[in-house]
Protein backbone atom coordinates (compact mmCIF):
# COMPACT_ATOMS: atom_id res chain seq x y z
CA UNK A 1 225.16 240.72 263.41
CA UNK A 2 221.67 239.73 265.36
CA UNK A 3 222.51 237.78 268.88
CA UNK A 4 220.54 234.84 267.25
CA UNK A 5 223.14 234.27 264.19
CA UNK A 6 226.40 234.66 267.55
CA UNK A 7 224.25 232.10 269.40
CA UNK A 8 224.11 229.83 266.27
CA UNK A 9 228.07 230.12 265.36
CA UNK A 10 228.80 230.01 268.96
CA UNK A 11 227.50 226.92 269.31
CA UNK A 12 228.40 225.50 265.56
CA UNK A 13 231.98 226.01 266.74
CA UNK A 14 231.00 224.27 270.15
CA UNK A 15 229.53 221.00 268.42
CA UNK A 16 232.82 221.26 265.57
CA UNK A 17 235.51 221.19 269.22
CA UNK A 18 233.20 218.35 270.88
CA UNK A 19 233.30 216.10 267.41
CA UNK A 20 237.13 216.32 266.89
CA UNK A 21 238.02 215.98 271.33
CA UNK A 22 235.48 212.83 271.36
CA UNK A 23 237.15 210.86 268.69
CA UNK A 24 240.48 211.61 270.92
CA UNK A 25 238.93 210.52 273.68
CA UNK A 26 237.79 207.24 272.07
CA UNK A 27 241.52 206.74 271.17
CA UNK A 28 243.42 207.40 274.19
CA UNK A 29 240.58 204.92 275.71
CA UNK A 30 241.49 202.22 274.03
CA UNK A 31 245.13 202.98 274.46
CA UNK A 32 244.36 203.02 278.21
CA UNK A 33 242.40 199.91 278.34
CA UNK A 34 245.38 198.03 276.05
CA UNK A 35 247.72 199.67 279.10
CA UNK A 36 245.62 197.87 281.59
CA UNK A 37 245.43 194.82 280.18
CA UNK A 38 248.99 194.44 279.77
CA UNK A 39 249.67 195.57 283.58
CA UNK A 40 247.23 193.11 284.90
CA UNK A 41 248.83 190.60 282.80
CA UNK A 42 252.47 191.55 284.37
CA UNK A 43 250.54 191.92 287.98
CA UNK A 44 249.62 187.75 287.15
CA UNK A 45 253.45 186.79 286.02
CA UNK A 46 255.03 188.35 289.11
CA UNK A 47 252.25 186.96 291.75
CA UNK A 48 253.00 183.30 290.17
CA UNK A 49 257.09 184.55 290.51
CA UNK A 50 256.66 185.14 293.64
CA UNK A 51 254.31 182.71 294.95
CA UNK A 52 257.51 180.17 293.59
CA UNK A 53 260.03 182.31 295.35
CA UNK A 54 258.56 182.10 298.84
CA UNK A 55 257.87 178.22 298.58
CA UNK A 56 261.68 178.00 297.65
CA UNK A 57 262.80 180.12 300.55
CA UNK A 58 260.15 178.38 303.08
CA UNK A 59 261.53 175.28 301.90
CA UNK A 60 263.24 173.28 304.59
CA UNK A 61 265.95 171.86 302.00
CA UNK A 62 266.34 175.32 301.36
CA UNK A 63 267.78 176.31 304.69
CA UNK A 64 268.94 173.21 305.56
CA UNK A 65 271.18 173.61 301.99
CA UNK A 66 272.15 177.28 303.15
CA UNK A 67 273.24 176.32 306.45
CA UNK A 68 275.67 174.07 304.62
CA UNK A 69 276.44 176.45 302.32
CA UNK A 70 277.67 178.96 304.95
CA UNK A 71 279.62 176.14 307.00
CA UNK A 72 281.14 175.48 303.58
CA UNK A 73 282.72 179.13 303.50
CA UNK A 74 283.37 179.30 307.10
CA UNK A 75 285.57 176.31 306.66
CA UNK A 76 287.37 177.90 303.79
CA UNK A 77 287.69 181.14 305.73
């Protein structure tokens, strides 16, 4: 065999490998971008959760509700 027809397999094979790993790539990207949108979207529902939570806890009826609460049970104690 000449080195001209090993150059053209050689890179036959190399073009063959590229075809078949790019259309995996093009997959696993649109796997990946699904994956993203669905963290973002559970990155949005626990920012609004906890946005709620800390206006609950800053709440002045909040602690003023827990202080009674706690009297409550050192009164049963």
């Amino acid at each position: 065999m000449n080195m001209t027809a090993i150059a053209i397999v050689a890179i036959v094979c190399w073009a063959i490998v590229e075809l078949v790993n790019g259309t995996r790539g093009k997959k696993q990207g649109k796997k990946d971008e699904q994956k993203n949108s669905d963290l973002q979207q559970q990155i949005v529902t626990l920012k609004e959760r906890i946005e709620t939570l800390e206006k609950i806890v800053t709440d002045e009826k909040y602690d003023l509700n827990r202080q009674f609460d706690d009297l409550k049970k050192e009164r049963v104690a």
